[in-house]
Protein backbone atom coordinates (compact mmCIF):
# COMPACT_ATOMS: atom_id res chain seq x y z
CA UNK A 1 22.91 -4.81 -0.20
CA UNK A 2 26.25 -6.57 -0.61
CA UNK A 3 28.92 -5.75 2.06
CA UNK A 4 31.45 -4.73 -0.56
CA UNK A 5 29.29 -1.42 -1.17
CA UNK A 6 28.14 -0.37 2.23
CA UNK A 7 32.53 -0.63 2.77
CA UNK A 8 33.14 1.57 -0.29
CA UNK A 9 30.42 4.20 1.32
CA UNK A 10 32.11 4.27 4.39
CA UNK A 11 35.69 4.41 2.86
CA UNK A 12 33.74 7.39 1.06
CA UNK A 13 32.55 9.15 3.95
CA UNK A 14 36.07 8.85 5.66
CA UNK A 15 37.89 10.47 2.27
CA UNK A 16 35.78 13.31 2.70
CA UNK A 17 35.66 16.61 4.23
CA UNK A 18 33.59 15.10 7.48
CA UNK A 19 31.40 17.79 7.18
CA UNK A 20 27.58 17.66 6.62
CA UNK A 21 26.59 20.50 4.67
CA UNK A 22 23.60 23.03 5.69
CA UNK A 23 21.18 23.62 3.74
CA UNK A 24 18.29 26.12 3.40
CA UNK A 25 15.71 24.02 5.17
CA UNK A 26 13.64 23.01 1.88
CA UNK A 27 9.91 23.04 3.51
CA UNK A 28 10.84 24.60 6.69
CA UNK A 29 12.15 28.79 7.26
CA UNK A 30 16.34 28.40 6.25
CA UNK A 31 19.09 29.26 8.15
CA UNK A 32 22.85 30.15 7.52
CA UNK A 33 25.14 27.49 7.20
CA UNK A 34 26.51 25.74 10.47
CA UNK A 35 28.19 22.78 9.71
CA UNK A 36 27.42 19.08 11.70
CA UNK A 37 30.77 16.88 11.89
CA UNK A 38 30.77 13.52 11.06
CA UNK A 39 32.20 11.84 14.61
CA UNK A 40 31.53 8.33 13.31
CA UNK A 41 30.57 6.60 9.98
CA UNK A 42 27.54 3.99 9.68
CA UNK A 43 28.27 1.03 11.32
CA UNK A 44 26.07 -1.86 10.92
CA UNK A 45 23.44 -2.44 14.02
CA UNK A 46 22.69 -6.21 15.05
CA UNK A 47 20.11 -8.29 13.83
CA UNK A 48 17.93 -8.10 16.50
CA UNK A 49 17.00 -4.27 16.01
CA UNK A 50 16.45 -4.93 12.10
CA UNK A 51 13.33 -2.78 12.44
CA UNK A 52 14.59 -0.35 14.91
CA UNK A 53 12.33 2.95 14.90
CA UNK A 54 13.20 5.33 17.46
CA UNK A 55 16.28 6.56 19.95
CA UNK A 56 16.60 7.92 23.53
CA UNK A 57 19.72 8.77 25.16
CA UNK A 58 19.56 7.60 28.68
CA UNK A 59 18.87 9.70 31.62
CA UNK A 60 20.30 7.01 34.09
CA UNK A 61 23.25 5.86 32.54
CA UNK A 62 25.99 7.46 30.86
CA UNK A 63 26.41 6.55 27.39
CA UNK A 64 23.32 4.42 26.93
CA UNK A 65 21.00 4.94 24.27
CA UNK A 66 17.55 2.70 24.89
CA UNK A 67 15.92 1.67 21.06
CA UNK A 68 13.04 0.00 19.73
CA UNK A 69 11.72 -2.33 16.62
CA UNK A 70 8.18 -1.01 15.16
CA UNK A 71 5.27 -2.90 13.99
CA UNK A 72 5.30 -6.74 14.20
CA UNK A 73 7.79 -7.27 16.62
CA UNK A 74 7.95 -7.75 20.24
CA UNK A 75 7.35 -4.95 23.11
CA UNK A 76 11.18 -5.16 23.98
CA UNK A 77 13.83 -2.49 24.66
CA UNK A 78 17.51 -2.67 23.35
CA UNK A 79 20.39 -0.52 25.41
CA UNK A 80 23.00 -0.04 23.02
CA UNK A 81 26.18 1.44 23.55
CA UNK A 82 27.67 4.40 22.10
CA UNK A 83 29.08 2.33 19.30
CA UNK A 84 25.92 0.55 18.96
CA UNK A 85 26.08 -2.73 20.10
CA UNK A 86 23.49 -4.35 22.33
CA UNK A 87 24.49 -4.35 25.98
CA UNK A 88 20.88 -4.84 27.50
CA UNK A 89 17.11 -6.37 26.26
CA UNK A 90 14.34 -5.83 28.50
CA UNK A 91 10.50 -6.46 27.82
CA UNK A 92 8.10 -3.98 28.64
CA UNK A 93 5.66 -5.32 31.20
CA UNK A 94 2.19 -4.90 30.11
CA UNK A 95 2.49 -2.76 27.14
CA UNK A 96 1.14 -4.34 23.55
CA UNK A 97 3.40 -3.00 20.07
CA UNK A 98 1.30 -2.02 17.05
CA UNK A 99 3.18 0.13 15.29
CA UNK A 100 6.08 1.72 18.16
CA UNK A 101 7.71 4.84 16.22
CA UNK A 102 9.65 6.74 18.61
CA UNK A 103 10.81 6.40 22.09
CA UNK A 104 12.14 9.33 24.26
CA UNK A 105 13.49 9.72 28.12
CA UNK A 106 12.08 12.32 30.38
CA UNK A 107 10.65 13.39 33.89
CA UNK A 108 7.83 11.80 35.26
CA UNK A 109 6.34 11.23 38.79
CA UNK A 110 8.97 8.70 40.44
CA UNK A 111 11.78 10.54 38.38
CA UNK A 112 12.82 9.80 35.03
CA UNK A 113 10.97 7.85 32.42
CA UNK A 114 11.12 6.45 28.64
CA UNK A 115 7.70 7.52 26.67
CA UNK A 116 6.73 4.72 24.10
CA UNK A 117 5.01 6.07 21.33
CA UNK A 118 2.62 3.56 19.56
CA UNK A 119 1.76 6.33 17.39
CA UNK A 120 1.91 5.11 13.47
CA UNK A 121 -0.82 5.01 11.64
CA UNK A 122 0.34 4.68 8.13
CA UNK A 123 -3.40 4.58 6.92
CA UNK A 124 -4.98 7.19 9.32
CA UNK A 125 -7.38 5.26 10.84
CA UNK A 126 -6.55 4.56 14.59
CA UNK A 127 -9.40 6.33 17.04
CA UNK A 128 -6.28 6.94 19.09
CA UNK A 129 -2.77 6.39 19.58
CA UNK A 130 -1.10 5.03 22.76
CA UNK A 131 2.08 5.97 24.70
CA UNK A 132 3.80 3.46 27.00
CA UNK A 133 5.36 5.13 30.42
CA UNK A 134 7.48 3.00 32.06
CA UNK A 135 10.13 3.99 35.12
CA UNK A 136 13.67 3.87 32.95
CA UNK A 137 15.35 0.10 33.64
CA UNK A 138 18.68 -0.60 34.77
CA UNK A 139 20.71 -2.52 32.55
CA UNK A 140 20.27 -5.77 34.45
CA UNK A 141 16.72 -5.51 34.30
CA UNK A 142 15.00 -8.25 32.31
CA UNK A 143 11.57 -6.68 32.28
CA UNK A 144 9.96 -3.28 32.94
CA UNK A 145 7.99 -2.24 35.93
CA UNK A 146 3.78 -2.83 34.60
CA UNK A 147 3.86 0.12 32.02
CA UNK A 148 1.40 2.99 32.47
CA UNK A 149 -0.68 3.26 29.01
CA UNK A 150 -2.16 6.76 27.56
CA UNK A 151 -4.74 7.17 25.00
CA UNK A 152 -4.78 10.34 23.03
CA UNK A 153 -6.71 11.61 19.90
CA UNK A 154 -5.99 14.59 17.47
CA UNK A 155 -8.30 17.22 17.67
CA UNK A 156 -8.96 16.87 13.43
CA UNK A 157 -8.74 13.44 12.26
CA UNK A 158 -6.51 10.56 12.61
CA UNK A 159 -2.45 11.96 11.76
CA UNK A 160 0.18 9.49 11.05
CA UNK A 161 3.07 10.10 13.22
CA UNK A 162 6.58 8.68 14.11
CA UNK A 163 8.20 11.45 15.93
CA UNK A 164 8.07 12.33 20.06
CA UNK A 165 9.57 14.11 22.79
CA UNK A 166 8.98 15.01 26.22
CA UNK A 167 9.72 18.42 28.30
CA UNK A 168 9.43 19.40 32.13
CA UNK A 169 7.37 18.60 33.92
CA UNK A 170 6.07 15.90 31.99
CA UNK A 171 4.29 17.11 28.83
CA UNK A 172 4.36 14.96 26.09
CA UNK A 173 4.92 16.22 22.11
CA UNK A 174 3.72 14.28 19.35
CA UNK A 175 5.07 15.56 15.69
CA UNK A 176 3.73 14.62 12.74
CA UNK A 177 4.80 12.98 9.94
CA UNK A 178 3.43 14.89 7.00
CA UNK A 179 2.23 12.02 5.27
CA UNK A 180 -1.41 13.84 4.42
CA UNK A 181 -1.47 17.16 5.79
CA UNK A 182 0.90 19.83 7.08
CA UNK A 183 3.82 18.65 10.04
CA UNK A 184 2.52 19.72 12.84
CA UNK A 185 3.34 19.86 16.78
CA UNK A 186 0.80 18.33 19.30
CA UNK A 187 0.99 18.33 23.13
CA UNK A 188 -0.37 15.75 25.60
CA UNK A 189 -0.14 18.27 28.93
CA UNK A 190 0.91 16.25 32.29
CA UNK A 191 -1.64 18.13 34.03
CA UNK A 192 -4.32 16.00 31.84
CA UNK A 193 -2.75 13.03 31.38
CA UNK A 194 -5.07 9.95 33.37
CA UNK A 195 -4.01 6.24 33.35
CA UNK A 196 -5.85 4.15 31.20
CA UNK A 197 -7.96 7.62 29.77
CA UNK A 198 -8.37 9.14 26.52
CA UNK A 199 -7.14 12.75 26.09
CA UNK A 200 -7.51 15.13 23.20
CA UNK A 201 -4.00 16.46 22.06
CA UNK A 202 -3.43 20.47 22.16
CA UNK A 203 -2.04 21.70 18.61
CA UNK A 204 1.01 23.61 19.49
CA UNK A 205 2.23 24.69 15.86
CA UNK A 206 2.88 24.19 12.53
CA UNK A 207 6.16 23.67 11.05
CA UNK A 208 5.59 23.45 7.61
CA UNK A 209 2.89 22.02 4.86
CA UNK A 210 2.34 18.67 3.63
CA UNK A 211 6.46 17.77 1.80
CA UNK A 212 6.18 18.16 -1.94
CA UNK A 213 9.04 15.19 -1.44
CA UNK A 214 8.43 12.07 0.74
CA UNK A 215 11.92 12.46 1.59
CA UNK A 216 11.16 15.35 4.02
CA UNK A 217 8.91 13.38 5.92
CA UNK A 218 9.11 13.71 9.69
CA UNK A 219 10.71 10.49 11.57
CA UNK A 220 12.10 11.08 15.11
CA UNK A 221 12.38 13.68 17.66
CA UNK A 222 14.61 14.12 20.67
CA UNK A 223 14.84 16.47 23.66
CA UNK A 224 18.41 16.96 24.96
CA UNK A 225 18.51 16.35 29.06
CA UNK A 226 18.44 19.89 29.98
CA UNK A 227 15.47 20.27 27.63
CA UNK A 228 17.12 23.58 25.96
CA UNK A 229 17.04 21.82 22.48
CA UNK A 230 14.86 19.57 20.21
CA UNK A 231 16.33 17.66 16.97
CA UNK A 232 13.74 16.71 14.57
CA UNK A 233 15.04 14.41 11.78
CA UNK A 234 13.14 13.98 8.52
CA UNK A 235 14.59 11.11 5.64
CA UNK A 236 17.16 13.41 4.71
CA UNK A 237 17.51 16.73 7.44
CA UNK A 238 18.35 17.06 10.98
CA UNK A 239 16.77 20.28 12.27
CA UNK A 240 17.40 21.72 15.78
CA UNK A 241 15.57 24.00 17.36
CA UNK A 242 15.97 25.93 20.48
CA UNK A 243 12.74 24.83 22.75
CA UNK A 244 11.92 27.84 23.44
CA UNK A 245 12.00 28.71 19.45
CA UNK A 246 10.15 25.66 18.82
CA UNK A 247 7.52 25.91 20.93
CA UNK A 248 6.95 30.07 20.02
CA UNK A 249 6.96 29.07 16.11
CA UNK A 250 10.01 30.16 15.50
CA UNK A 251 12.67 28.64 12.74
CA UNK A 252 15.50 26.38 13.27
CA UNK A 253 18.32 27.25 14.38
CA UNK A 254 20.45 24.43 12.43
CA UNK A 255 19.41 22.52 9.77
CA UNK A 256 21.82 19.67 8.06
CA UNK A 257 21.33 18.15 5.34
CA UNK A 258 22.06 13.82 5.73
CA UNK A 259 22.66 12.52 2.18
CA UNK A 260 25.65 12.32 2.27
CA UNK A 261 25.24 9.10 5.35
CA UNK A 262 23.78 7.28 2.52
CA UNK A 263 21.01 5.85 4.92
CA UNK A 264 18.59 3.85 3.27
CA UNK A 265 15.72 4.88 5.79
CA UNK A 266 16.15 7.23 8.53
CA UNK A 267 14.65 6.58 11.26
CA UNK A 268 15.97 7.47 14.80
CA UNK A 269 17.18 10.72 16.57
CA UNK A 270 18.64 11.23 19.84
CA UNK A 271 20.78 14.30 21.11
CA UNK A 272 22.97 15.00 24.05
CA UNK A 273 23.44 18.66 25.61
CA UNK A 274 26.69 19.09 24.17
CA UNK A 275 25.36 18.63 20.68
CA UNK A 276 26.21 14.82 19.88
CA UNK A 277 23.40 13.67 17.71
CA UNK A 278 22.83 9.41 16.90
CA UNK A 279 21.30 8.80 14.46
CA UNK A 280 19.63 5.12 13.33
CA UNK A 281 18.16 3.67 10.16
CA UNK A 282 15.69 0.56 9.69
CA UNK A 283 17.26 -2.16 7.78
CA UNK A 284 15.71 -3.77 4.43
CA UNK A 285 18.21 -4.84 1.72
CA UNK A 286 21.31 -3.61 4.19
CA UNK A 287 21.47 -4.09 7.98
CA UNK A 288 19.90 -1.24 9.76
CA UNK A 289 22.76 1.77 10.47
CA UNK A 290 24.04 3.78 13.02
CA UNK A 291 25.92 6.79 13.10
CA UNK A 292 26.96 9.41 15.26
CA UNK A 293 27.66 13.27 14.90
CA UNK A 294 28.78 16.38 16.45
CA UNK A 295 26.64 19.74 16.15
CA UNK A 296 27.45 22.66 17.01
CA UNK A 297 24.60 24.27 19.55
CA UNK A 298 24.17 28.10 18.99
CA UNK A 299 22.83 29.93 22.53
CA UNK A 300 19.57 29.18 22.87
CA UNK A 301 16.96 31.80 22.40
C-alpha cells in the first residue's frame, strides 16, 4: 500500500481520542469496559522481518523484544528495540523453520529461555509439531547455543496453531487457532518434556467455539515476566487474562478491541508486568507494523 495512506492512518490515529475501545468479547465471556491507550502509532518494521510471526519481551535485557519470520524463511532471531528497529540477528543453531508462529521467553533448566513454536499447520496434517528451546542470546551473539527440539501431538487430531506461552517452572501452552474446531488451551508439562521425544499435549480448556468470523482467529500469546498475566491476541482483540483465571476457565479480565490500528494482519503479542503490550503485524501490500500500548492490569485473581 502506498506510503501516502499508511501516513494519513497514522495522522488518524494521532487526531483521535488514543483510546482503544472495549468491547464485549464477541466469541469469548465479555467484560466491562477498561480502556487500552495508544502509547505509540504503527511504525513501519524493516524489511528483513517482512514475515514476522511472533513476539517475546526479553528476560535478559531491558527493553528487548526477540521476533521471528514464519514459513519459508530462515531459523533466525531479530532483537528489536522498543521502537522496533533491529539491533541484533542471531541464527538458531540446529533448529529447522517450517512454519515458526510464535516465540515466547521463560524459565528453563540453565535459567531463562525463548520457546520456538513450529506449530502451524494451516492444513492439519503435521503428526506433530515442534518447539525450539534455546538458552536466551546476548545481543552480540551471532548464533544460538545447539537448540533443544520437542515433539508434541494433540490428543484429537492435528490443530492448527500460532499462539504460545510458557509459565513456571517450565510448562509449555500451546493455543489454538480456531481455524476448524473450538480455541482451545493445551499444555506440554516440564515434568514430561524429553529431548528429541514425542509427548502428547494435556487439554487445559476451552475458550470459546470455532469464530463465526476469521477475524477472531487466535494469533499470539504472551506471559508477562512475573507470569501473573497472559495476553492472547486474535486479528482484531487483545484479551488478558489473569493466569490464574485462565488456567481455572475463567473470562478475561480485559478485552480491547484493535481496529482501530488498522493492521492488515495481526500477528504478534508480547506484554510487560506493568501492562505495556507490542503488538506486530506480517507485511503483504504494506511493510509489516509495529505498535505499542498501555493497559491497564486489574489485581489479579
Amino acid at each position: 500500500m502506498a506510503r501516502p495512506l499508511r501516513q494519513r492512518r497514522q495522522l488518524a490515529l494521532l487526531l483521535a481520542s488514543g483510546l482503544l475501545a472495549c468491547q464485549q468479547a464477541n466469541e469469548f465471556a465479555g467484560i466491562g469496559p477498561r480502556p487500552c491507550t495508544i502509547t505509540a502509532p504503527p511504525r513501519d518494521l524493516p524489511h528483513d522481518v517482512w514475515e514476522t510471526s511472533g513476539l517475546a519481551l526479553s528476560r535478559r535485557i531491558p527493553g528487548v523484544i526477540w521476533t521471528h519470520n514464519d514459513s519459508g524463511n530462515e531459523p533466525v532471531l531479530y532483537a528489536l528495540d522498543s521502537a522496533g528497529a533491529i539491533i541484533a540477528r542471531v541464527r538458531v543453531a540446529g533448529a529447522e523453520l517450517i512454519d515458526w508462529e510464535d516465540i515466547a521467553a521463560g524459565p528453563c533448566d540453565t535459567g531463562t529461555c525463548l520457546y520456538i513454536g513450529d506449530i502451524g499447520d494451516n492444513s492439519a496434517r503435521r503428526d506433530s509439531i515442534s518447539i525450539y528451546v534455546v538458552p536466551e542470546p546476548s545481543l552480540s551473539d551471532t548464533v544460538t547455543l545447539p537448540a533443544t527440539v520437542l515433539y508434541a501431538r494433540y490428543p484429537t487430531r492435528p490443530q492448527d496453531a500460532e499462539a504460545l506461552f510458557v509459565l513456571p517452572p517450565g510448562d509449555i501452552y500451546v493455543v489454538t487457532k480456531g481455524r476448524r474446531d473450538s480455541i482451545a488451551v493445551y499444555r506440554y508439562p516440564k515434568t514430561v518434556q524429553h529431548p528429541g521425544g514425542t509427548t502428547w499435549l494435556e487439554q487445559v480448556r476451552t475458550l470459546g467455539p470455532k469464530p463465526h468470523s476469521g477475524m477472531d482467529r487466535v494469533t499470539g500469546a504472551s506471559a508477562t515476566s512475573d507470569y501473573r498475566w497472559v495476553a492472547i491476541r486474535t486479528y482484531r482483540s487483545l484479551l488478558l487474562y489473569s493466569t490464574t483465571g485462565l488456567l481455572a476457565d475463567s473470562a478475561p479480565k480485559l478485552t480491547a478491541d484493535l481496529g482501530s490500528l488498522h493492521e492488515f494482519q495481526g500477528e504478534g503479542v508480547a506484554v510487560s508486568d506493568s501492562g505495556t503490550v507490542w503488538l506486530s503485524t506480517e507485511g503483504e501490500d504494506e511493510a509489516p507494523r509495529f505498535s505499542r500500548l498501555t493497559c491497564p492490569l486489574v489485581p489479579a485473581g
